[in-house]
N, C-alpha and C. Protein backbone atom coordinates (compact mmCIF):
# COMPACT_ATOMS: atom_id res chain seq x y z
N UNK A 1 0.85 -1.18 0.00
CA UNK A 1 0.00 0.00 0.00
C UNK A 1 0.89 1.24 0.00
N UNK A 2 0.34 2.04 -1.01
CA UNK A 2 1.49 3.28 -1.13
C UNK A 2 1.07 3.91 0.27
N UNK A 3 0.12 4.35 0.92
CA UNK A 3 -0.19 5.21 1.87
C UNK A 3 -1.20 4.84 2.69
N UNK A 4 -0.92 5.05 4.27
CA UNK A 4 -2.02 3.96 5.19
C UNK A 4 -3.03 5.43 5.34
N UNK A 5 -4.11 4.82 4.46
CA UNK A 5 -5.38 6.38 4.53
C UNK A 5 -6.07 5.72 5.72
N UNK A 6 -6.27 4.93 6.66
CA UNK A 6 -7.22 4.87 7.64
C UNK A 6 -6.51 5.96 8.65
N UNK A 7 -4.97 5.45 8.92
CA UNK A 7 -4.20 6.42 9.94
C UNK A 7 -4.52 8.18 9.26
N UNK A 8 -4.00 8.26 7.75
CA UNK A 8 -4.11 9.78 7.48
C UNK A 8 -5.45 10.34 8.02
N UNK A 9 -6.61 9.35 8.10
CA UNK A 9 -7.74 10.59 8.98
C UNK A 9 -7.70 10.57 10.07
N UNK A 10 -6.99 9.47 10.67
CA UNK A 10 -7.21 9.24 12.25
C UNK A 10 -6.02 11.04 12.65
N UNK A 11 -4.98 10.82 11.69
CA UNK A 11 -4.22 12.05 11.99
C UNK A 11 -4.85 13.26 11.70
N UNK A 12 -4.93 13.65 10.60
CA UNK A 12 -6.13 14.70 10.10
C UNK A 12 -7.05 15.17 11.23
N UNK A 13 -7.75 14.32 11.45
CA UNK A 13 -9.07 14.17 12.56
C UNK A 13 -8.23 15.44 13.76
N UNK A 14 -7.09 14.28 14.21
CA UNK A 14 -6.77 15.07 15.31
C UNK A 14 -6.16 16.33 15.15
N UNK A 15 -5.12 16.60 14.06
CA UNK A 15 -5.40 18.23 14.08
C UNK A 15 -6.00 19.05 13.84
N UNK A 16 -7.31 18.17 12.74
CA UNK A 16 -8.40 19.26 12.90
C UNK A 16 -9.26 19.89 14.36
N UNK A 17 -9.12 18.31 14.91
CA UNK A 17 -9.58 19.35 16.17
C UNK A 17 -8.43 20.05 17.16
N UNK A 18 -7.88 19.86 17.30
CA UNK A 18 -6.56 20.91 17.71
C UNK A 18 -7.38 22.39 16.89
N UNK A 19 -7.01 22.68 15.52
CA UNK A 19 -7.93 24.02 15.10
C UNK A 19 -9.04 24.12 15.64
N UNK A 20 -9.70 23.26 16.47
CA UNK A 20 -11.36 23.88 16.26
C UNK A 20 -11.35 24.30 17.82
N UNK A 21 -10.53 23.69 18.46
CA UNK A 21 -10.56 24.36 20.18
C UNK A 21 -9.52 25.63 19.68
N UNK A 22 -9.00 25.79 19.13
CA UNK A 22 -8.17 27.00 19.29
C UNK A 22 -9.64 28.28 18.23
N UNK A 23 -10.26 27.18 17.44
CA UNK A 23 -10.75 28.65 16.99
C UNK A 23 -12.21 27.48 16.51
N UNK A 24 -13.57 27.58 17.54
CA UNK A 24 -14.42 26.75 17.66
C UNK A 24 -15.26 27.13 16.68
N UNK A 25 -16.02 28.07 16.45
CA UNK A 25 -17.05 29.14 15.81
C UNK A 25 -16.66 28.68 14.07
N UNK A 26 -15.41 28.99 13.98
CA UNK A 26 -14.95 28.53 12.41
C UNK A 26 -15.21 27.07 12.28
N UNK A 27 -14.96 26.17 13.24
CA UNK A 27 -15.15 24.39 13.29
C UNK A 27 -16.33 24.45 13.42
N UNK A 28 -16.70 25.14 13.92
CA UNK A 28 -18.56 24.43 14.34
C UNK A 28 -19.04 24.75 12.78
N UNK A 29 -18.81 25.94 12.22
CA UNK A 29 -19.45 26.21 11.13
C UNK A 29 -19.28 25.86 9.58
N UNK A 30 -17.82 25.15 9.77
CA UNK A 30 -17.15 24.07 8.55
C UNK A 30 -17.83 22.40 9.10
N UNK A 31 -18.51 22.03 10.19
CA UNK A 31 -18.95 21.17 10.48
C UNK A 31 -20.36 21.06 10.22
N UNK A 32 -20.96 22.41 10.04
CA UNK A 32 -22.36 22.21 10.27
C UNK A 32 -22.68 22.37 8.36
N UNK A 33 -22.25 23.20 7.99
CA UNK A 33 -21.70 23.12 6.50
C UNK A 33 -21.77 21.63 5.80
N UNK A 34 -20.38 20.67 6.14
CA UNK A 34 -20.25 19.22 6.21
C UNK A 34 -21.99 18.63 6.47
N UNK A 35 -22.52 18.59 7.28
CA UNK A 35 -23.52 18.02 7.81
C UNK A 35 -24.71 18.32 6.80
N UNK A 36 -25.03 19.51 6.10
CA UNK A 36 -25.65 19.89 5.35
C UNK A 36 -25.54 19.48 4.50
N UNK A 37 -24.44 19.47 3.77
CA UNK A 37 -23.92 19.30 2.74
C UNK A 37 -24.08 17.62 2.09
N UNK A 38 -23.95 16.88 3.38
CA UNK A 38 -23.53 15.30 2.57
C UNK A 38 -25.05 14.79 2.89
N UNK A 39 -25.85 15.59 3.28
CA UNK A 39 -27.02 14.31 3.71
C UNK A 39 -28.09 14.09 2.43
N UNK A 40 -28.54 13.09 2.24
CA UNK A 40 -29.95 12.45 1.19
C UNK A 40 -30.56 13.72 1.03
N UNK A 41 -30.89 14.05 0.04
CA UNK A 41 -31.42 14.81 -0.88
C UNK A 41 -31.81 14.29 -2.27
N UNK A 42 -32.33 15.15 -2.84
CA UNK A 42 -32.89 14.88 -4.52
C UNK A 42 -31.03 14.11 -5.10
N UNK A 43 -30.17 14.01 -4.45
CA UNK A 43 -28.69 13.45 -4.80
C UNK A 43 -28.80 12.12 -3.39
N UNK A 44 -28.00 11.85 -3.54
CA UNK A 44 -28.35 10.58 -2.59
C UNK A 44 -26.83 11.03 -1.60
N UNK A 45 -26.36 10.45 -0.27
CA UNK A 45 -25.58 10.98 0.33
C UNK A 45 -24.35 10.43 -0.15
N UNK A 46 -24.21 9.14 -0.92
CA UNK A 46 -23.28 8.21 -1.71
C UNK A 46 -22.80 8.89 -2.70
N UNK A 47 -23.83 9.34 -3.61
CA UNK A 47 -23.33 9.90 -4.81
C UNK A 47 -22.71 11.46 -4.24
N UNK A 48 -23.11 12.27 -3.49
CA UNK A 48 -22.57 13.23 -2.86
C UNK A 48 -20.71 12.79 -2.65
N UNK A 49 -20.92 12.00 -1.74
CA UNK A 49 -19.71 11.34 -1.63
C UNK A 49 -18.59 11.25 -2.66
N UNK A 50 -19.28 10.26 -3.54
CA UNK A 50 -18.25 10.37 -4.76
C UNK A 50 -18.02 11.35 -5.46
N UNK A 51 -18.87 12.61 -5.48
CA UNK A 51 -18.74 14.02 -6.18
C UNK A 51 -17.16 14.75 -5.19
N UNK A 52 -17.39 14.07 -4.07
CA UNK A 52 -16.32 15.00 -3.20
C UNK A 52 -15.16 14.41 -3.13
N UNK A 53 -15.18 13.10 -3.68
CA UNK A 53 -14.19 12.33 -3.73
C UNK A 53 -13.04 12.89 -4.96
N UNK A 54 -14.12 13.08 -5.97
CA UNK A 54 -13.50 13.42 -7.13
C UNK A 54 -13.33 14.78 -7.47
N UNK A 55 -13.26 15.41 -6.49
CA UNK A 55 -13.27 16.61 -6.50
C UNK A 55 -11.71 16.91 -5.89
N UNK A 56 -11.86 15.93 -4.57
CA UNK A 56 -10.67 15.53 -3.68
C UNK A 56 -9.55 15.24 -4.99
N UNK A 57 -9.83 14.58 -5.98
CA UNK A 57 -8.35 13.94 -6.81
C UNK A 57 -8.72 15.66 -7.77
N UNK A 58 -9.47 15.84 -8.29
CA UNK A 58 -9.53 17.56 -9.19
C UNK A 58 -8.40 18.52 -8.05
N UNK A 59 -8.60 18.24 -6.92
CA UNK A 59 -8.00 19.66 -6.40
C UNK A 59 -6.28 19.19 -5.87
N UNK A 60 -6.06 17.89 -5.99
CA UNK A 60 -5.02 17.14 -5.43
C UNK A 60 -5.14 17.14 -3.85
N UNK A 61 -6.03 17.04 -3.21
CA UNK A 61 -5.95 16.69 -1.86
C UNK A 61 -6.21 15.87 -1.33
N UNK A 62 -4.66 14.87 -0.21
CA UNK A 62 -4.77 13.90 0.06
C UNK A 62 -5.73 13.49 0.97
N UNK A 63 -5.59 14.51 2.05
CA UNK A 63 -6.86 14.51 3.18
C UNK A 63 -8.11 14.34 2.66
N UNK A 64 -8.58 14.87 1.67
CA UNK A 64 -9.94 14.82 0.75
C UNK A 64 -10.34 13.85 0.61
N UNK A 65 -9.18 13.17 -0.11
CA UNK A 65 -9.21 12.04 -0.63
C UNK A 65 -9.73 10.95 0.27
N UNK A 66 -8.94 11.11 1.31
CA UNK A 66 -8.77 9.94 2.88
C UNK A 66 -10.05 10.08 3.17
N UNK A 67 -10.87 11.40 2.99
CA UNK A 67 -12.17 11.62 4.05
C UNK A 67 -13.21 11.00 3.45
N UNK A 68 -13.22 10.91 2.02
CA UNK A 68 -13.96 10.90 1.01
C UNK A 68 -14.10 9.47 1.13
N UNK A 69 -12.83 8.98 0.51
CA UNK A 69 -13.22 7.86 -0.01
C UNK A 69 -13.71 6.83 1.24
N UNK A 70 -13.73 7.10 2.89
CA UNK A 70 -14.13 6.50 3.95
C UNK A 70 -15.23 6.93 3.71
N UNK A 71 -15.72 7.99 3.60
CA UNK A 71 -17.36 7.98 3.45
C UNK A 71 -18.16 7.57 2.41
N UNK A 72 -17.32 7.09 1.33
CA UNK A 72 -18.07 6.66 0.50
C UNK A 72 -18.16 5.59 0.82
N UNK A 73 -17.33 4.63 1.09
CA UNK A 73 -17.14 3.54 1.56
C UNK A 73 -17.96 3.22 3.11
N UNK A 74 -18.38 3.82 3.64
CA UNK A 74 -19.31 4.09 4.29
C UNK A 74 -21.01 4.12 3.72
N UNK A 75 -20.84 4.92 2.64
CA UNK A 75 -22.29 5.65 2.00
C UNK A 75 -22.77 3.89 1.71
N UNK A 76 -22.02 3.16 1.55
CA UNK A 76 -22.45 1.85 0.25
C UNK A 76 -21.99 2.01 -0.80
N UNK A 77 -21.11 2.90 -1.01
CA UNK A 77 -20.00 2.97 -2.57
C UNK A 77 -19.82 1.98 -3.25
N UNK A 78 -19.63 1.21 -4.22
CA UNK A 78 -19.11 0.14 -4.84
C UNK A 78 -17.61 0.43 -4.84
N UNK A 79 -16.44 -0.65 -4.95
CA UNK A 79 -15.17 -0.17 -5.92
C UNK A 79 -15.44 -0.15 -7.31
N UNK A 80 -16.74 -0.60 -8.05
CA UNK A 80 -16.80 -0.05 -9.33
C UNK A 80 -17.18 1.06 -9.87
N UNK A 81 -17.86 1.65 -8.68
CA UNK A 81 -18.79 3.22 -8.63
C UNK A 81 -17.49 3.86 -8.41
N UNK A 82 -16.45 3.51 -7.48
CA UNK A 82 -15.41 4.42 -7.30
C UNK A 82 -14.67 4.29 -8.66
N UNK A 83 -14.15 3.43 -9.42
CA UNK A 83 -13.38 3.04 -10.58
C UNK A 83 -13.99 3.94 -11.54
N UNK A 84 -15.20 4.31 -11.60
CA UNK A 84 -15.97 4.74 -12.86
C UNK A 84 -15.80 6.54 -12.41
N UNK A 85 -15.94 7.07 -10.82
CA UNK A 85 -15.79 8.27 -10.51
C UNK A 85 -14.19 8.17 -10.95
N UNK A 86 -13.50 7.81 -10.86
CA UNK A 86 -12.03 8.02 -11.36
C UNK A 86 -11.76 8.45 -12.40
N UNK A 87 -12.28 7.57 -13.49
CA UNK A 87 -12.60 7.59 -15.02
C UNK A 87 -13.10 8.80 -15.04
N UNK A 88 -14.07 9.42 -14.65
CA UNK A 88 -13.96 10.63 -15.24
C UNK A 88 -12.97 11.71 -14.47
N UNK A 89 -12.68 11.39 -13.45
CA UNK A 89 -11.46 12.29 -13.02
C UNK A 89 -10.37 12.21 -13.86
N UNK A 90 -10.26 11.17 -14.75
CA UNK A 90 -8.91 11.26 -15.70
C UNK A 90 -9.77 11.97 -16.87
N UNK A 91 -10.49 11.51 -17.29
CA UNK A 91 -11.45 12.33 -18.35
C UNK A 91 -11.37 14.02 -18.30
N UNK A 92 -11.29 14.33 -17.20
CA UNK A 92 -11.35 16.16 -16.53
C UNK A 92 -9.78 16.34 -16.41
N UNK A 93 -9.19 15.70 -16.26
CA UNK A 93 -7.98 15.94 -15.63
C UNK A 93 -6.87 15.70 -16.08
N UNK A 94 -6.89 14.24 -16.71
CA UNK A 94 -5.82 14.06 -17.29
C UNK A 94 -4.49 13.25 -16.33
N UNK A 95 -3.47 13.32 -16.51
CA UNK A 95 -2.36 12.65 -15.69
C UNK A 95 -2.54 12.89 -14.49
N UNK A 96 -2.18 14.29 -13.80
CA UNK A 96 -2.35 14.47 -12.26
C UNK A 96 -3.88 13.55 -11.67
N UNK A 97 -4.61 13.55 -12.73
CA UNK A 97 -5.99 12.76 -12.22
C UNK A 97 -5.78 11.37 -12.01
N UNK A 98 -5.09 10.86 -12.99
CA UNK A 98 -4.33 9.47 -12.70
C UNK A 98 -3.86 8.97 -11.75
N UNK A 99 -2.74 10.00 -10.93
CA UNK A 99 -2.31 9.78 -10.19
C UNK A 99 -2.83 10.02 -8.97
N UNK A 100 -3.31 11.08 -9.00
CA UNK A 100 -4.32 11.03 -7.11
C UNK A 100 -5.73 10.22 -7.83
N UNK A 101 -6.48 9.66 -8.79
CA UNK A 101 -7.14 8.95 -8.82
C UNK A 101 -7.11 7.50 -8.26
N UNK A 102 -5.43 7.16 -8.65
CA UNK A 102 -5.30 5.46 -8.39
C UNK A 102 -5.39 6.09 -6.66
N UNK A 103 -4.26 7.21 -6.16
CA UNK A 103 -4.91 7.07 -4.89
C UNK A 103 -6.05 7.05 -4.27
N UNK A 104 -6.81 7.16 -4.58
CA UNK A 104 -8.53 7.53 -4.32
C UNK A 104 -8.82 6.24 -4.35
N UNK A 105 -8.91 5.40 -5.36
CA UNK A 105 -8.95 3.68 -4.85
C UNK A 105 -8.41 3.12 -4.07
N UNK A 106 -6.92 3.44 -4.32
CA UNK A 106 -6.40 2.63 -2.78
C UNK A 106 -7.33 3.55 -1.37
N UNK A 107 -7.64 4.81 -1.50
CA UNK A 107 -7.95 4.63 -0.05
C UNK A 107 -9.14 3.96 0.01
N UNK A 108 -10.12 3.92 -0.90
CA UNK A 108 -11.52 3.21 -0.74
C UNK A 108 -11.01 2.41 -0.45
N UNK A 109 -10.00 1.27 -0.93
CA UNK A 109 -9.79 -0.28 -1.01
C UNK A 109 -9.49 -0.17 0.72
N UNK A 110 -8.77 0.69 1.31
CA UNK A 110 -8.41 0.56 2.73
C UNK A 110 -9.47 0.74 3.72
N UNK A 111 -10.98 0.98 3.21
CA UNK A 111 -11.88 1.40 3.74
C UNK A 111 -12.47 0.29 4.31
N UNK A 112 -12.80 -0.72 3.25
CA UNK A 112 -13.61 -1.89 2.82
C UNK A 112 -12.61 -3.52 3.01
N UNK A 113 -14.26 -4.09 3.58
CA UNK A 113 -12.96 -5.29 3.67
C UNK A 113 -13.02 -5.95 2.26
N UNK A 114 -11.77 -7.02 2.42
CA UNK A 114 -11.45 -7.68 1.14
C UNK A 114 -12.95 -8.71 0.60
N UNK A 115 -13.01 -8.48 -0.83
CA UNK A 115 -14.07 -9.19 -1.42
C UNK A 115 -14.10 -10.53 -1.15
């Protein structure tokens, strides 16, 4: 495994909250945002998911990536629903999409147990 994404959120996690006691009002309101943002709607909270996933490999962010692809993998994601959100991340993107794309599978794959 190129990169252990269960630890990158467990780390993530914790300095995000480190920021949010030093400055709560901004966390509460990037949280409540989050909360809005991913739940069932006329979009389903899965497909939300994978929009942010692939958004995560569009903007190159690994954390994104890590958060994402656990919640998709969470949502009920497939690895073929993720394989196909990739595909068009290379479609938009091109090489750099390639490359934080394959990461974006490995972290789903670290999400989920083995088939």
């Amino acid at each position: 495994m190129h990169k252990d994404w269960p630890k990158t959120t467990e780390e993530l996690t914790a300095l995000m909250q480190t920021f949010g006691k030093g400055h709560p009002e901004v966390a509460k309101g990037f949280s409540q945002l989050s909360t809005a943002a991913e739940k069932d709607g006329a979009v389903s909270a899965k497909h939300k998911e994978l929009m942010a996933l692939a958004i995560g490999v569009a903007i190159r962010c690994e954390g994104c990536i890590a958060f994402h692809a656990k919640a998709a993998a969470e949502a009920g994601a497939s690895r073929d629903e993720v394989l196909e959100t990739v595909g068009v991340c290379l479609y938009m993107g091109g090489g750099p999409s390639f490359v934080y794309g394959s990461q974006a599978l490995e972290a789903f794959d670290a999400f989920v147990s083995p088939e």
